[in-house]
Protein backbone atom coordinates (compact mmCIF):
# COMPACT_ATOMS: atom_id res chain seq x y z
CA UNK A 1 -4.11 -30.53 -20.67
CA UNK A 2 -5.43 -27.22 -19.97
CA UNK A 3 -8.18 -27.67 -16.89
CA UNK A 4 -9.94 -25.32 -15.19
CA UNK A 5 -8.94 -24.61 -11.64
CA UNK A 6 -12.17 -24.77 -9.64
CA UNK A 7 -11.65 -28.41 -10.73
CA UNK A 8 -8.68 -29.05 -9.90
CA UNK A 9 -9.43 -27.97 -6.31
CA UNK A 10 -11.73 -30.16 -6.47
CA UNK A 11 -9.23 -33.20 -6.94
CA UNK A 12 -7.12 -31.67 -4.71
CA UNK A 13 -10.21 -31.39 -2.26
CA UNK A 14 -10.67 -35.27 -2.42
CA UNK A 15 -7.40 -36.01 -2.43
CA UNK A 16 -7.24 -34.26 1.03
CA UNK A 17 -4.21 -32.48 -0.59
CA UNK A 18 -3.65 -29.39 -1.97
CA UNK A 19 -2.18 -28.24 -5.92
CA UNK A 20 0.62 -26.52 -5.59
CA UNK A 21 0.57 -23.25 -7.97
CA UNK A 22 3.93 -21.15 -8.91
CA UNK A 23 4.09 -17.41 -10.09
CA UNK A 24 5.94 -18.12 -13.27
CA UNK A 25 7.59 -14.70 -15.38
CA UNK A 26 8.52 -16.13 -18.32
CA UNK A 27 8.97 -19.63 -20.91
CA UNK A 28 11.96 -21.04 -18.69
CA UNK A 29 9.36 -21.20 -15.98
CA UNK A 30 6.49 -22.21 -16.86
CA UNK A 31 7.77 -24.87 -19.30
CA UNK A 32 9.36 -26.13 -16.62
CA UNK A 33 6.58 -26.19 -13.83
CA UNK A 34 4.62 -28.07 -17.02
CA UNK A 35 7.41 -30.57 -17.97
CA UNK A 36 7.92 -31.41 -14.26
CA UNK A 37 4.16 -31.86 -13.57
CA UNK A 38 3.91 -34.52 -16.36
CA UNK A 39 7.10 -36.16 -15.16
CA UNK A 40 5.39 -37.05 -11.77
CA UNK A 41 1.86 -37.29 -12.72
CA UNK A 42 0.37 -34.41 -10.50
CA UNK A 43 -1.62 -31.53 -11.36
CA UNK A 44 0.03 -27.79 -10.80
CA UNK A 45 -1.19 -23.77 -11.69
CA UNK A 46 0.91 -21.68 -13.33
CA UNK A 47 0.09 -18.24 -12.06
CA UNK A 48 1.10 -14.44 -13.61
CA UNK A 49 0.91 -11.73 -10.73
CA UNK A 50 0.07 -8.80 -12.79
CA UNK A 51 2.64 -6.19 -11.48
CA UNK A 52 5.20 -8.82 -13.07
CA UNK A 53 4.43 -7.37 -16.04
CA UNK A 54 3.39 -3.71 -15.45
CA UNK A 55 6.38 -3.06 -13.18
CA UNK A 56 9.01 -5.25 -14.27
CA UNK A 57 8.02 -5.67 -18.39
CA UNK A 58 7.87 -9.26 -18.13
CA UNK A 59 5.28 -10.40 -20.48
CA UNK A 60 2.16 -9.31 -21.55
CA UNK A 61 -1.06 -10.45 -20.33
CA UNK A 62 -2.25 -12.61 -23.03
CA UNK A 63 1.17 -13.64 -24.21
CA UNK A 64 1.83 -15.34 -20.93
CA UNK A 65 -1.90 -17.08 -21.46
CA UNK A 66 -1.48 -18.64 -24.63
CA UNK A 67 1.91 -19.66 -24.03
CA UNK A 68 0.81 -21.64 -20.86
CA UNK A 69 -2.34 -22.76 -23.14
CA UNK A 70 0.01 -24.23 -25.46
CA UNK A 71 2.79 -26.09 -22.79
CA UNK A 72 -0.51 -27.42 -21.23
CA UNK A 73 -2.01 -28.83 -24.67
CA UNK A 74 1.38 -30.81 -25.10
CA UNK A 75 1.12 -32.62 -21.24
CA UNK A 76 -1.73 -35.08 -20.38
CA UNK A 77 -1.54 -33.97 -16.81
CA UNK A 78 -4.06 -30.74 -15.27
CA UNK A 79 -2.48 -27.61 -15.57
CA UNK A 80 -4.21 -24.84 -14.46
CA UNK A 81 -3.88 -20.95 -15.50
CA UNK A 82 -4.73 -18.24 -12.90
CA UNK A 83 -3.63 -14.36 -12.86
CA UNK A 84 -2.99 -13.87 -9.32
CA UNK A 85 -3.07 -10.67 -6.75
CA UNK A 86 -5.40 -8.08 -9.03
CA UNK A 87 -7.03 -5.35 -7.36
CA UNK A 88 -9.65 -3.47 -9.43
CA UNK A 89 -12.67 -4.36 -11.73
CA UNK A 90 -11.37 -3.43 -15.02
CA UNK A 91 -8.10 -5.38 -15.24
CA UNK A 92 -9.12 -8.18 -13.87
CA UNK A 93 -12.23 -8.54 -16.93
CA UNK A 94 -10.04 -7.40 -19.28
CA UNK A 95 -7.45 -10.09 -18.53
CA UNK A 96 -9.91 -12.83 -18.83
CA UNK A 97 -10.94 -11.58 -22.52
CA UNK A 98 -7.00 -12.10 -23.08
CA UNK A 99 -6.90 -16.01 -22.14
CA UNK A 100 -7.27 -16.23 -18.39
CA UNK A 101 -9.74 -18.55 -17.00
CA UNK A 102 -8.82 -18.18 -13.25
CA UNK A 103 -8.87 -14.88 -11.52
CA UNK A 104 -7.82 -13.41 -8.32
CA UNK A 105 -9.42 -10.14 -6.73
CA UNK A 106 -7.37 -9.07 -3.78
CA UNK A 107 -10.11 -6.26 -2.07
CA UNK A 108 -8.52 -7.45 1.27
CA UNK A 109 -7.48 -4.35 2.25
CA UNK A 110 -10.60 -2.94 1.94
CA UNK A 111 -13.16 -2.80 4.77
CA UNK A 112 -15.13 -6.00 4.87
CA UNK A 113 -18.19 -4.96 3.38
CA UNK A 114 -16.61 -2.71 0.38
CA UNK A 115 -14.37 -6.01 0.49
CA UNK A 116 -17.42 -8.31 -0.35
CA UNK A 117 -19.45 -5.55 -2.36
CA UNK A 118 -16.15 -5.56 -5.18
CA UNK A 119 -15.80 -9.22 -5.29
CA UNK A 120 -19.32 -9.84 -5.68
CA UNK A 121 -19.40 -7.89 -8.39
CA UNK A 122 -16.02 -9.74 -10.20
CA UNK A 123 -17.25 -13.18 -9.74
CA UNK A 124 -20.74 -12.03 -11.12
CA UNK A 125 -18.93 -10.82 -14.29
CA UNK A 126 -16.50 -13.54 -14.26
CA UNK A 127 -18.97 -16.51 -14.15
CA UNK A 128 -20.42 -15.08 -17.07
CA UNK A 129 -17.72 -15.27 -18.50
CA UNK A 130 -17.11 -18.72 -17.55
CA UNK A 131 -14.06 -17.52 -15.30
CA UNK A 132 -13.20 -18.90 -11.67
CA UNK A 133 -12.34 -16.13 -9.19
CA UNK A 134 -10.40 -16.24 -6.00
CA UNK A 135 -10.22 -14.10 -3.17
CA UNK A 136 -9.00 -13.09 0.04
CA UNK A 137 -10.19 -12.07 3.74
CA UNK A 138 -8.19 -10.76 6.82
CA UNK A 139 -4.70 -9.88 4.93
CA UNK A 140 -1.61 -11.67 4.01
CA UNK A 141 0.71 -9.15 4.30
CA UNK A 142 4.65 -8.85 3.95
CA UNK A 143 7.10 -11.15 5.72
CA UNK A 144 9.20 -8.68 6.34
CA UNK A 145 6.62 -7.90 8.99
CA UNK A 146 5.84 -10.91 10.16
CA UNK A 147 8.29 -10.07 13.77
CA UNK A 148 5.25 -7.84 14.17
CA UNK A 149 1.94 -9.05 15.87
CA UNK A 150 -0.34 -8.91 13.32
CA UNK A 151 -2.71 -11.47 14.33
CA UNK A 152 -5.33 -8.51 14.24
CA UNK A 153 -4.85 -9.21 10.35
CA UNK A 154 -6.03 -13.06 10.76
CA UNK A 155 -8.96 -14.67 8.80
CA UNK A 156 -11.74 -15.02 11.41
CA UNK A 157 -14.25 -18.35 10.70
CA UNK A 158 -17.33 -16.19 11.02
CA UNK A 159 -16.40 -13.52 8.52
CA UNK A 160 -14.82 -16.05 6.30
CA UNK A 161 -18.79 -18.36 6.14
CA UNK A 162 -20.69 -14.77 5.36
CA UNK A 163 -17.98 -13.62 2.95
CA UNK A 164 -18.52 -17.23 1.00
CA UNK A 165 -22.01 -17.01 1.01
CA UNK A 166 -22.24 -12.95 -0.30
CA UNK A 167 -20.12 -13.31 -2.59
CA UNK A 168 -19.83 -16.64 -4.29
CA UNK A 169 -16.02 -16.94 -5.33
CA UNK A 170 -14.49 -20.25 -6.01
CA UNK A 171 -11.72 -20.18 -3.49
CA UNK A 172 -11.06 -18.06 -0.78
CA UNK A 173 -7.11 -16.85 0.50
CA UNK A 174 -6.66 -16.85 4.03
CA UNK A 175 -4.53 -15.19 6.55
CA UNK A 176 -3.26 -17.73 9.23
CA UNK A 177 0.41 -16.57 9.74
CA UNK A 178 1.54 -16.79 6.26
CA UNK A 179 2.98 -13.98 4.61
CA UNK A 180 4.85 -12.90 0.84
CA UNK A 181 8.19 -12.37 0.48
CA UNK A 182 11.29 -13.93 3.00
CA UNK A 183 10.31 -15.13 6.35
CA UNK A 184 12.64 -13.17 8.93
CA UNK A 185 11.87 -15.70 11.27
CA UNK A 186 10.32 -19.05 11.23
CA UNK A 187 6.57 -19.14 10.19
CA UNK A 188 3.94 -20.56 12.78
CA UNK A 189 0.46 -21.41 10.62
CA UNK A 190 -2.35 -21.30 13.10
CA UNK A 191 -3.78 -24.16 12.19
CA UNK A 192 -6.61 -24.17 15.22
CA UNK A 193 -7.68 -21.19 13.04
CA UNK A 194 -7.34 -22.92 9.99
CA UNK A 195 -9.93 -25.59 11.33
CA UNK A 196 -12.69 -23.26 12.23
CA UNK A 197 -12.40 -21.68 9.11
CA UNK A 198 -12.83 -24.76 7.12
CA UNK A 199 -15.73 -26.08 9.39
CA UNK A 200 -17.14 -22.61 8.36
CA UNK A 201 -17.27 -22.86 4.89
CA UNK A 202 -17.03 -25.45 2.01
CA UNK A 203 -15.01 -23.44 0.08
CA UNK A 204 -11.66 -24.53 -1.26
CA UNK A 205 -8.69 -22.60 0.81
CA UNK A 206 -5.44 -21.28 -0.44
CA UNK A 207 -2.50 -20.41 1.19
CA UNK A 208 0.22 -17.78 0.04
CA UNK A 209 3.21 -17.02 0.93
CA UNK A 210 4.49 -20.18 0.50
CA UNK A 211 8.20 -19.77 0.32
CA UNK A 212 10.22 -20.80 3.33
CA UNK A 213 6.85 -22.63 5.46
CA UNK A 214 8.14 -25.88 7.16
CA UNK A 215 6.95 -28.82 5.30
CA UNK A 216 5.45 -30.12 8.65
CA UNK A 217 2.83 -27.65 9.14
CA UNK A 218 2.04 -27.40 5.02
CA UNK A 219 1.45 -31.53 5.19
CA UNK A 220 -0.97 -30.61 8.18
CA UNK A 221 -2.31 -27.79 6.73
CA UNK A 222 -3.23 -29.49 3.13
CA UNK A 223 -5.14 -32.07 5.41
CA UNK A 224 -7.43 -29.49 6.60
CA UNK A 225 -8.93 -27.36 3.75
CA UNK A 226 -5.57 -26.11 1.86
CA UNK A 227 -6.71 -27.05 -1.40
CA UNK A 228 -4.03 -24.24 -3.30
CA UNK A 229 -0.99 -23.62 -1.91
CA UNK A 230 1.31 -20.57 -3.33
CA UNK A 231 5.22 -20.65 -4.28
CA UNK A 232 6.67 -17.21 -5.58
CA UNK A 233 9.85 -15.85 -4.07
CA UNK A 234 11.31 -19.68 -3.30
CA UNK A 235 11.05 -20.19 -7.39
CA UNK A 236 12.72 -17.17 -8.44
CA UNK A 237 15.48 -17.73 -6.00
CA UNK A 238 15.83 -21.19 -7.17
CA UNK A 239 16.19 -19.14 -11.24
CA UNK A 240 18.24 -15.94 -9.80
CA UNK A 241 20.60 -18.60 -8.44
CA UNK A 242 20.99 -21.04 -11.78
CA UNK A 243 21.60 -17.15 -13.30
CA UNK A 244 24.62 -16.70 -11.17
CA UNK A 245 25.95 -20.36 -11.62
CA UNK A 246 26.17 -19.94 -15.12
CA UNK A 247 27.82 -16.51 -14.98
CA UNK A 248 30.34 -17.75 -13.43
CA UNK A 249 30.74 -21.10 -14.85
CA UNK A 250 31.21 -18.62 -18.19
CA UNK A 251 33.38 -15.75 -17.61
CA UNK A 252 34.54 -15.12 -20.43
CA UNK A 253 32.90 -12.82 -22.60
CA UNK A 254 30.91 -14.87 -25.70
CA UNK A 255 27.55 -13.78 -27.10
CA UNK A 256 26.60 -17.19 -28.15
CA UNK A 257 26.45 -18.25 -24.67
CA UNK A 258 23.53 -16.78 -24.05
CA UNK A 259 21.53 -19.78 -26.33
CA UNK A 260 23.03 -22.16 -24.05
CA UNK A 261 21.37 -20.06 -20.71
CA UNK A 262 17.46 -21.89 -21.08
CA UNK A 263 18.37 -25.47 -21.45
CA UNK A 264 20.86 -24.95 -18.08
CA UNK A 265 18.44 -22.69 -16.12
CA UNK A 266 15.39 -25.22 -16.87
CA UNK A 267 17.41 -28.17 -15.63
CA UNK A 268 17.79 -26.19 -11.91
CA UNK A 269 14.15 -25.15 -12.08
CA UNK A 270 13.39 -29.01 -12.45
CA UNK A 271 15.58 -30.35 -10.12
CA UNK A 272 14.12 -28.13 -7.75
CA UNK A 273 10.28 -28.62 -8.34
CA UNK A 274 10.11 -32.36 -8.34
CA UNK A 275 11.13 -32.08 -5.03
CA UNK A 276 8.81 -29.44 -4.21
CA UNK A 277 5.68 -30.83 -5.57
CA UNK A 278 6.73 -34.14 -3.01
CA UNK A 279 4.38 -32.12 -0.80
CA UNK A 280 1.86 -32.46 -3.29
CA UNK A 281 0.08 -35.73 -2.51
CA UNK A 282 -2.01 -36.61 -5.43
């Protein structure tokens, strides 16, 4: 069932646990983040990152909602629909008119007071509109930089309570040593800093940058205010690798194949998120 994600962080919350939401780009994906969900009885998001489909000609905005719409209508478990990294006004309203309940406005670039001023004035339009919106402070940036000190770039407590209170999103990213993309080297979470910033503020935390954290510090770490928690380049790896298996599994050159490709990719996806969503303790 379809459920909006404020509440869902809100179970997770409770649970002292956090949801576990994957970028999905297309059916084979997201039916299979749904299908697993149900099999063990735990609530998930399915997320779109909008350059998905503007760069890469994925799917289209409202395409990918209803299609998630209707996968969660069949389960009886939460699912949750959120468009994640957006950047400007415009797209982000326009995407919830197309089916998107749960919005994410990334001004964390910006300086901190252009940084509140822009996401004050999404979640104003948003919660008209009856749409969650989450957003970030310091800067999750790329892992390919993370050999780099860029501590500078860290959530601070302080900012993170005044940037709650001015603007009055749903959930708030933070910046604690995670980063997108491949990890060059291990990932340390400061997780001193992740206490002060959720003895700061009420508001639900979520973590990107999910792919290749140690399960050790994401079990402490959903124990003290992680309440979303982000998977991306992990999941595609996990498809871009059932891709290549059944290449060469099929080598020789038949058209038909290709109906055969779902049914096999799906069963890799699965395998590989009911052991993900183990860290998910609902």
């Amino acid at each position: 069932m379809l459920v909006k994600v404020s509440e869902i962080l809100k179970m997770a919350d409770e649970a002292k646990t956090s949801v576990i939401a994957f970028i999905c780009t297309d059916y084979n994906m997201a039916y299979s983040v749904v299908k697993v969900a149900e099999k063990v009885q735990k609530p998930v998001i399915v997320m779109l990152l909008p350059e998905h489909v503007y760069d890469n000609n994925t799917m289209n905005v409202s395409g990918f909602a209803h299609m998630v719409k209707e996968l969660a209508a069949g389960v009886k478990v939460p699912v949750g629909l959120h468009l994640d990294h957006s950047y400007d006004y415009r797209s982000i309203i326009e995407s919830i008119r197309k089916g998107f309940g749960s919005v994410m406005i990334d001004a964390s670039a910006l300086p901190l007071d252009e940084n509140i001023a822009l996401t004050r004035k999404v979640v104003e339009t948003a919660h008209i509109l009856g749409a969650d919106v989450e957003a970030e402070i310091g800067h999750v940036g790329l892992a390919q930089d993370s050999a780099q000190d860029v501590s500078d770039y860290y959530t601070k407590a302080d900012a993170a309570a005044r940037f709650v209170e001015e603007t009055g999103c749903d959930s708030l990213t933070i910046a604690i040593g995670n980063a997108h993309g491949e990890y060059i080297t291990t990932p340390h979470l400061d997780l001193e800093r992740l206490d002060e910033i959720n003895s700061a503020t009420d508001c639900p935390l979520v973590l990107h940058g999910g792919s290749g954290i140690p399960h050790d510090q994401l079990e402490i770490a959903f124990t003290k205010g992680i309440n979303k928690f982000n998977v991306g380049t992990e999941f595609l790896g996990v498809y871009f690798d059932a891709i290549a298996e059944f290449v060469h599994k099929n080598e020789e050159p038949r058209p038909l194949k290709m109906l055969e490709v779902p049914e096999f990719v799906q069963e890799r996806l699965q395998t590989y998120l009911e052991e993900k969503l183990k860290l998910s303790r609902f």
